[in-house]
PDB file of N, CA and C in Angstrom:
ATOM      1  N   UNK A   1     -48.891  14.918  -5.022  1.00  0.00           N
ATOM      2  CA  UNK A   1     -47.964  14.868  -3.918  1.00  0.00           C
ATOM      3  C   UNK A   1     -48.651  15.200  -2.598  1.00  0.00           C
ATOM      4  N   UNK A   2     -49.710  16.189  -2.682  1.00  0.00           N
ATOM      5  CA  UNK A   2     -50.619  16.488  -1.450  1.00  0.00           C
ATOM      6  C   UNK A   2     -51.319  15.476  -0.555  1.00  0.00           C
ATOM      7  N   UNK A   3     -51.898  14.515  -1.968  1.00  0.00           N
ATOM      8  CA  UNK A   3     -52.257  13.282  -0.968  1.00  0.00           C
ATOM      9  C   UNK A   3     -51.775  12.091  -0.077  1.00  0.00           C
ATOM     10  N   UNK A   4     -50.355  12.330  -0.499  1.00  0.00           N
ATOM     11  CA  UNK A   4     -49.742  11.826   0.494  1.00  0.00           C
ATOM     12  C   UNK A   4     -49.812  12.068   1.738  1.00  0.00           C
ATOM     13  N   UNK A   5     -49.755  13.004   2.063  1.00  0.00           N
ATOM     14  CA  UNK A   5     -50.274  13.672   3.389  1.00  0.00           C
ATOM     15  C   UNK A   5     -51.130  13.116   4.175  1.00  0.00           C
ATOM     16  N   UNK A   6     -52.582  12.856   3.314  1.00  0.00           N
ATOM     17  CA  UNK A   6     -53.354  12.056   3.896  1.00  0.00           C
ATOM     18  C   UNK A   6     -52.914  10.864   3.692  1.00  0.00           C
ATOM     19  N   UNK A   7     -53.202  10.067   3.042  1.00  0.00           N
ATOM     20  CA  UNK A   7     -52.577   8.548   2.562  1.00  0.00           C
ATOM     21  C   UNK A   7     -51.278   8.140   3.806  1.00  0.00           C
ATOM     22  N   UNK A   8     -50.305   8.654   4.203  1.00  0.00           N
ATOM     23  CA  UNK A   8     -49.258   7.949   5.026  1.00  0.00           C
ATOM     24  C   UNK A   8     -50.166   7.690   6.677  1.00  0.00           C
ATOM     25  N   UNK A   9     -50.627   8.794   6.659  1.00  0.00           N
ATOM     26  CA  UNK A   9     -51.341   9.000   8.388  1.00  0.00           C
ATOM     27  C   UNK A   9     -52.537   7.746   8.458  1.00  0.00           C
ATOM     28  N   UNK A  10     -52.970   7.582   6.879  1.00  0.00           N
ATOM     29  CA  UNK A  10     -54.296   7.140   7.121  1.00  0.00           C
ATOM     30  C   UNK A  10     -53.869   5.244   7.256  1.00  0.00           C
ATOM     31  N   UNK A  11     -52.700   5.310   6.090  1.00  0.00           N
ATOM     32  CA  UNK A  11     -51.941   4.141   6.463  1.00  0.00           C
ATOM     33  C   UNK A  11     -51.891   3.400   7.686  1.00  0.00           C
ATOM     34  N   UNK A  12     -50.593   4.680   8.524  1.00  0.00           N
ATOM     35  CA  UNK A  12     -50.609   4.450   9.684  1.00  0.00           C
ATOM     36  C   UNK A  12     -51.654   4.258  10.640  1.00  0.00           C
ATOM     37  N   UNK A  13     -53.178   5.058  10.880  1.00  0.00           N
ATOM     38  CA  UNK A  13     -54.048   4.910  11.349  1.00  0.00           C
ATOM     39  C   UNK A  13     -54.654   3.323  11.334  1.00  0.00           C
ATOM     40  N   UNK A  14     -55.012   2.989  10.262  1.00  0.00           N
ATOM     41  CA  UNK A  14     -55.090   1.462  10.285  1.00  0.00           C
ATOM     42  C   UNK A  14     -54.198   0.374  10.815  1.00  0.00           C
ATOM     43  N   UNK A  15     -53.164   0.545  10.041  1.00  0.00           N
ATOM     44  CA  UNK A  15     -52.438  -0.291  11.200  1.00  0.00           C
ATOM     45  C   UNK A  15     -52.648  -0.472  12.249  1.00  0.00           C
ATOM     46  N   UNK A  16     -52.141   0.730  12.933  1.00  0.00           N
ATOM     47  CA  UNK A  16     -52.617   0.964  14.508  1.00  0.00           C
ATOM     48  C   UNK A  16     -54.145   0.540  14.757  1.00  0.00           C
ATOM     49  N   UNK A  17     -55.004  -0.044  14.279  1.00  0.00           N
ATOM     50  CA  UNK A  17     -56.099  -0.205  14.037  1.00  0.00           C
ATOM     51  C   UNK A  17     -56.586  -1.905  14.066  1.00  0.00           C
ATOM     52  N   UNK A  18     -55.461  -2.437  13.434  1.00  0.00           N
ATOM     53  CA  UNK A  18     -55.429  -3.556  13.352  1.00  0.00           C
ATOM     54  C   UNK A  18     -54.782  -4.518  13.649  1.00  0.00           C
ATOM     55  N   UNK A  19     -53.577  -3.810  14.335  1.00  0.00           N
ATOM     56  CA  UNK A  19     -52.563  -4.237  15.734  1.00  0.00           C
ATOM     57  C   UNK A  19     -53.241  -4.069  16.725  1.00  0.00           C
ATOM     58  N   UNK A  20     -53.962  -3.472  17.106  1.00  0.00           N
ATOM     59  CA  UNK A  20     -55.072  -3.204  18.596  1.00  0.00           C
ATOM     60  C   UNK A  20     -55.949  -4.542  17.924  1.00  0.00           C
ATOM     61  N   UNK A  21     -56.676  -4.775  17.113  1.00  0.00           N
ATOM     62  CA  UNK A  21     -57.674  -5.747  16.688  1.00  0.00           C
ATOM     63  C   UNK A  21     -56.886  -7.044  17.075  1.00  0.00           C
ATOM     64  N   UNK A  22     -55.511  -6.841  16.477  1.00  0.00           N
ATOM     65  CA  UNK A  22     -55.278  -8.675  17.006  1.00  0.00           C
ATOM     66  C   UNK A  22     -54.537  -9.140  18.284  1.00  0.00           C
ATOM     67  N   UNK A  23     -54.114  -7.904  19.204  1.00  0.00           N
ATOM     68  CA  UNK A  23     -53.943  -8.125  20.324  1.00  0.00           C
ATOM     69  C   UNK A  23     -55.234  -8.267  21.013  1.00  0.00           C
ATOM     70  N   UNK A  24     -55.701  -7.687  20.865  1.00  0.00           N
ATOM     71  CA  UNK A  24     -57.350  -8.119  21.427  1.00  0.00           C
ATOM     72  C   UNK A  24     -57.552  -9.440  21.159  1.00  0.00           C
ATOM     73  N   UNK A  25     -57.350  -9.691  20.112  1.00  0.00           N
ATOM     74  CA  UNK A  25     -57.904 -11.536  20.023  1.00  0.00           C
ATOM     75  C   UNK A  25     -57.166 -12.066  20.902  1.00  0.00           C
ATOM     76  N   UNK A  26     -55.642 -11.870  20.868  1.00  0.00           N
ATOM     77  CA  UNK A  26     -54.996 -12.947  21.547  1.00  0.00           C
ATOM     78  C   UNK A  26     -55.240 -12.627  23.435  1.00  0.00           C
ATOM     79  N   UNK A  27     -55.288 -11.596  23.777  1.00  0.00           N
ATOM     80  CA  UNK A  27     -55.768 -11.669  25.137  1.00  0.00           C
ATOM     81  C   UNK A  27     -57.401 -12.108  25.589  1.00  0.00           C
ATOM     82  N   UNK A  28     -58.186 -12.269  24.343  1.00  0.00           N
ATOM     83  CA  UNK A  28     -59.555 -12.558  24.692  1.00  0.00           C
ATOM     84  C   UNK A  28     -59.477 -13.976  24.038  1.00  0.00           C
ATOM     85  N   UNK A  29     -58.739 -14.446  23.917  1.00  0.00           N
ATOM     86  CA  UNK A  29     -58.286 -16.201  23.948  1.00  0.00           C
ATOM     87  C   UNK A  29     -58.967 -16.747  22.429  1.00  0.00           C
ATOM     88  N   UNK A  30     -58.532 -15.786  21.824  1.00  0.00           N
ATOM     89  CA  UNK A  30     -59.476 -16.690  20.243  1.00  0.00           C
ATOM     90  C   UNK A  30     -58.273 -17.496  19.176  1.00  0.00           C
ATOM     91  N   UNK A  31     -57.004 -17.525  20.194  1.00  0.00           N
ATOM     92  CA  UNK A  31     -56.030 -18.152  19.528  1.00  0.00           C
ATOM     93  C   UNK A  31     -55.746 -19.199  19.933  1.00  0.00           C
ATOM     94  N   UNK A  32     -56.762 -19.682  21.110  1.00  0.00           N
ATOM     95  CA  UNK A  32     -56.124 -20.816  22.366  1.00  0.00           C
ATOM     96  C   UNK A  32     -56.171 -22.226  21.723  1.00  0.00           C
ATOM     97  N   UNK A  33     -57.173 -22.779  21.161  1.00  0.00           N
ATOM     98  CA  UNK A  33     -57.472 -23.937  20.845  1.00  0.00           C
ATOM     99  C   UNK A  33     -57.963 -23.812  19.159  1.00  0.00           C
ATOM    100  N   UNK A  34     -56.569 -23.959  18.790  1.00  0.00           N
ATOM    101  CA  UNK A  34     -56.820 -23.696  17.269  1.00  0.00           C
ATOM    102  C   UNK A  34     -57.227 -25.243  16.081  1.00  0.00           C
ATOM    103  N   UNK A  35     -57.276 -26.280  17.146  1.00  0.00           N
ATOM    104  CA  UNK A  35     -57.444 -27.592  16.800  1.00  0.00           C
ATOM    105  C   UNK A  35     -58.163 -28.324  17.209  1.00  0.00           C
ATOM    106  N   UNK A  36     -58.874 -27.674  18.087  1.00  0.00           N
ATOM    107  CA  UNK A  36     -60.492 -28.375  18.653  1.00  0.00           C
ATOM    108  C   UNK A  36     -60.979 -28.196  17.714  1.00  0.00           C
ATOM    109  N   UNK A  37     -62.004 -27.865  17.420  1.00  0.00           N
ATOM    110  CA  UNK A  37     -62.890 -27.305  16.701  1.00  0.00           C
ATOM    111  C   UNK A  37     -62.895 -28.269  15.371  1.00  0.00           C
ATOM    112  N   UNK A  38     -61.483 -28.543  14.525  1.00  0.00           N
ATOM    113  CA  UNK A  38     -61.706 -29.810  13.592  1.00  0.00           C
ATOM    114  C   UNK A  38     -62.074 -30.744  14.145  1.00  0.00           C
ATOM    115  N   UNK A  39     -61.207 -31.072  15.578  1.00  0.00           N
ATOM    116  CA  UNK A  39     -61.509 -33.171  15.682  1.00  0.00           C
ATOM    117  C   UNK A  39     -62.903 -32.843  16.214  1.00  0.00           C
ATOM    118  N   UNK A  40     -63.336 -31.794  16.375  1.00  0.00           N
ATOM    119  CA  UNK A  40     -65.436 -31.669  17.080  1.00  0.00           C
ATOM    120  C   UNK A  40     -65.643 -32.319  15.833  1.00  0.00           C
ATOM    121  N   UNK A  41     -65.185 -32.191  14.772  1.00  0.00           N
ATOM    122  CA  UNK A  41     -66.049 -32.474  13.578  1.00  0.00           C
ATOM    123  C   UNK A  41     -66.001 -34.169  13.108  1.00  0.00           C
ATOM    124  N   UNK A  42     -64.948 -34.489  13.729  1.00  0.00           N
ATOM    125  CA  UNK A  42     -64.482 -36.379  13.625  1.00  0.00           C
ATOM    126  C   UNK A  42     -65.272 -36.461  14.918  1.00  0.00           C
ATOM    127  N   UNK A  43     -65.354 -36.347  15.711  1.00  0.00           N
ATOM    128  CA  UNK A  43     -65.753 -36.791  16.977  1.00  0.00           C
ATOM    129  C   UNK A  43     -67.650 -36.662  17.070  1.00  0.00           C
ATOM    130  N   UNK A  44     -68.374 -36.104  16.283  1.00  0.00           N
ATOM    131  CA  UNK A  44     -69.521 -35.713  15.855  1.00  0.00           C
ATOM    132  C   UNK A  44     -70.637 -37.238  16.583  1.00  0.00           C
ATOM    133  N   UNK A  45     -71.612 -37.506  17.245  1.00  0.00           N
ATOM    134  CA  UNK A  45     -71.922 -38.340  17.558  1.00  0.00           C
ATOM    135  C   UNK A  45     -73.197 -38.241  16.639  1.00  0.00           C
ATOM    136  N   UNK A  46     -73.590 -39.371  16.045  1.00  0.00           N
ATOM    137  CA  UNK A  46     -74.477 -39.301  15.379  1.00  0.00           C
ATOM    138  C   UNK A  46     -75.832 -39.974  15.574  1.00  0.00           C
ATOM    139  N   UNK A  47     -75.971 -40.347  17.270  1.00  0.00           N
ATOM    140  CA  UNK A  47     -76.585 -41.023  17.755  1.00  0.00           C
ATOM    141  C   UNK A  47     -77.891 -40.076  17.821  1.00  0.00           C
ATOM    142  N   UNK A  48     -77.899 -38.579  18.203  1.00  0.00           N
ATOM    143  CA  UNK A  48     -78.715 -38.005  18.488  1.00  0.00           C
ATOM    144  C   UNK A  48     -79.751 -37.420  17.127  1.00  0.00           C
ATOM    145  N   UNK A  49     -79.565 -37.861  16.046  1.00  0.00           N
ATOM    146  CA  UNK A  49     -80.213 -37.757  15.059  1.00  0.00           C
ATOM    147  C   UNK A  49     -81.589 -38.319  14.836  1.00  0.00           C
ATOM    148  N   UNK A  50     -82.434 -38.322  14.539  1.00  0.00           N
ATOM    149  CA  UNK A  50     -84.048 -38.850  14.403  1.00  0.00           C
ATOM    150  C   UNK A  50     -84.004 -39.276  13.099  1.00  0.00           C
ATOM    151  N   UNK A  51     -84.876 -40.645  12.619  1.00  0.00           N
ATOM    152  CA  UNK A  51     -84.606 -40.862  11.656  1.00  0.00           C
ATOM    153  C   UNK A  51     -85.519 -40.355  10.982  1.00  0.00           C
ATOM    154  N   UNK A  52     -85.331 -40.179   9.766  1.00  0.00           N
ATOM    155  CA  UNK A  52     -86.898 -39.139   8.644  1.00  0.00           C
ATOM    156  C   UNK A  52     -87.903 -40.172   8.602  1.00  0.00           C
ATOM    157  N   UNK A  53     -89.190 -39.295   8.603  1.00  0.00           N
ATOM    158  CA  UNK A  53     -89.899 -40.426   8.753  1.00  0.00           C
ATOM    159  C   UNK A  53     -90.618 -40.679   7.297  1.00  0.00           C
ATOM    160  N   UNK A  54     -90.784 -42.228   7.208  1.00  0.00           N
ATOM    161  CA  UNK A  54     -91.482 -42.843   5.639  1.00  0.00           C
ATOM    162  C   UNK A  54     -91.943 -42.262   5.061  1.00  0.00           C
ATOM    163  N   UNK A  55     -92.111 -41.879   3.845  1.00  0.00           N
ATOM    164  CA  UNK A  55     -93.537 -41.463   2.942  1.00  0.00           C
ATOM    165  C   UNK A  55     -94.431 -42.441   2.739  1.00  0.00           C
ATOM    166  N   UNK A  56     -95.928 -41.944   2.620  1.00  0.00           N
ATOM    167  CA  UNK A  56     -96.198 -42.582   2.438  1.00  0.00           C
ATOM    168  C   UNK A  56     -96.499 -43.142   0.976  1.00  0.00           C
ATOM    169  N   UNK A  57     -96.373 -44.650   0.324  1.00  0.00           N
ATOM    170  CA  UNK A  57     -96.762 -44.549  -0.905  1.00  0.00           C
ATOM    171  C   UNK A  57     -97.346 -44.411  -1.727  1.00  0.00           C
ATOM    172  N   UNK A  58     -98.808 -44.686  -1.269  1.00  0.00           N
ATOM    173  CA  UNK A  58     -99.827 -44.841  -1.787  1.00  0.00           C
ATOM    174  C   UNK A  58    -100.502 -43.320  -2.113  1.00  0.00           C
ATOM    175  N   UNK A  59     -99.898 -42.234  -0.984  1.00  0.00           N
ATOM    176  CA  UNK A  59    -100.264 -41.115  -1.464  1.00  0.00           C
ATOM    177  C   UNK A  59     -99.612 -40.582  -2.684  1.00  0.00           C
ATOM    178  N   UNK A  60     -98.333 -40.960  -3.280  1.00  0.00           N
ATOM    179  CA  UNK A  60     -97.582 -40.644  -4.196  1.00  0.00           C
ATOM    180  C   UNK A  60     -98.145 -41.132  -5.281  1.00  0.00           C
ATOM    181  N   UNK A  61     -98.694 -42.422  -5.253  1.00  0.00           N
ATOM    182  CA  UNK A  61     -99.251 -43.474  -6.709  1.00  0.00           C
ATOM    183  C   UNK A  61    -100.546 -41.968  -7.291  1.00  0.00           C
ATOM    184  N   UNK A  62    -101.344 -41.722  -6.043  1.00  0.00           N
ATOM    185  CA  UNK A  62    -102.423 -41.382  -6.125  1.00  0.00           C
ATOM    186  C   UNK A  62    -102.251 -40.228  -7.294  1.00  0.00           C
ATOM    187  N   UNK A  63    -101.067 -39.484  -6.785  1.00  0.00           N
ATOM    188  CA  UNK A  63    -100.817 -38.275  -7.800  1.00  0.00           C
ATOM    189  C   UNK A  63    -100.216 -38.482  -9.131  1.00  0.00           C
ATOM    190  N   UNK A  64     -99.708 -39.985  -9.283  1.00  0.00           N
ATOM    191  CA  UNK A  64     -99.168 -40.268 -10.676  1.00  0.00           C
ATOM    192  C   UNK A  64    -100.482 -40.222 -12.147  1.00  0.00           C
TER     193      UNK A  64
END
């Protein structure tokens, strides 16, 4: 029954802990654009990619 004592406060302590944590997000804007971030991933340009370059074959035969 004693540890209740601690246990309700410590409860409460977190909470309060983690109600401060998500008002913080929402005034530091991490809730603003909750749907960018997918179409970045459709919208992805794939122009800027380099293509790999050949192996060569003959070095591969060599090791067979």
């Amino acid at each position: 029954m004693e540890i209740l004592f601690i246990l309700i406060p410590l409860a409460i302590l977190i909470l309060a802990v983690m109600v401060a944590a998500f008002f913080w997000a929402i005034r530091s804007g991490q809730f603003e654009d909750l749907e960018g971030p997918a179409y970045k991933i459709l919208m992805d340009d794939d122009a800027d990619l380099e293509p790999l370059p050949k192996k060569d074959k003959s070095k591969s035969e060599k090791d067979s």
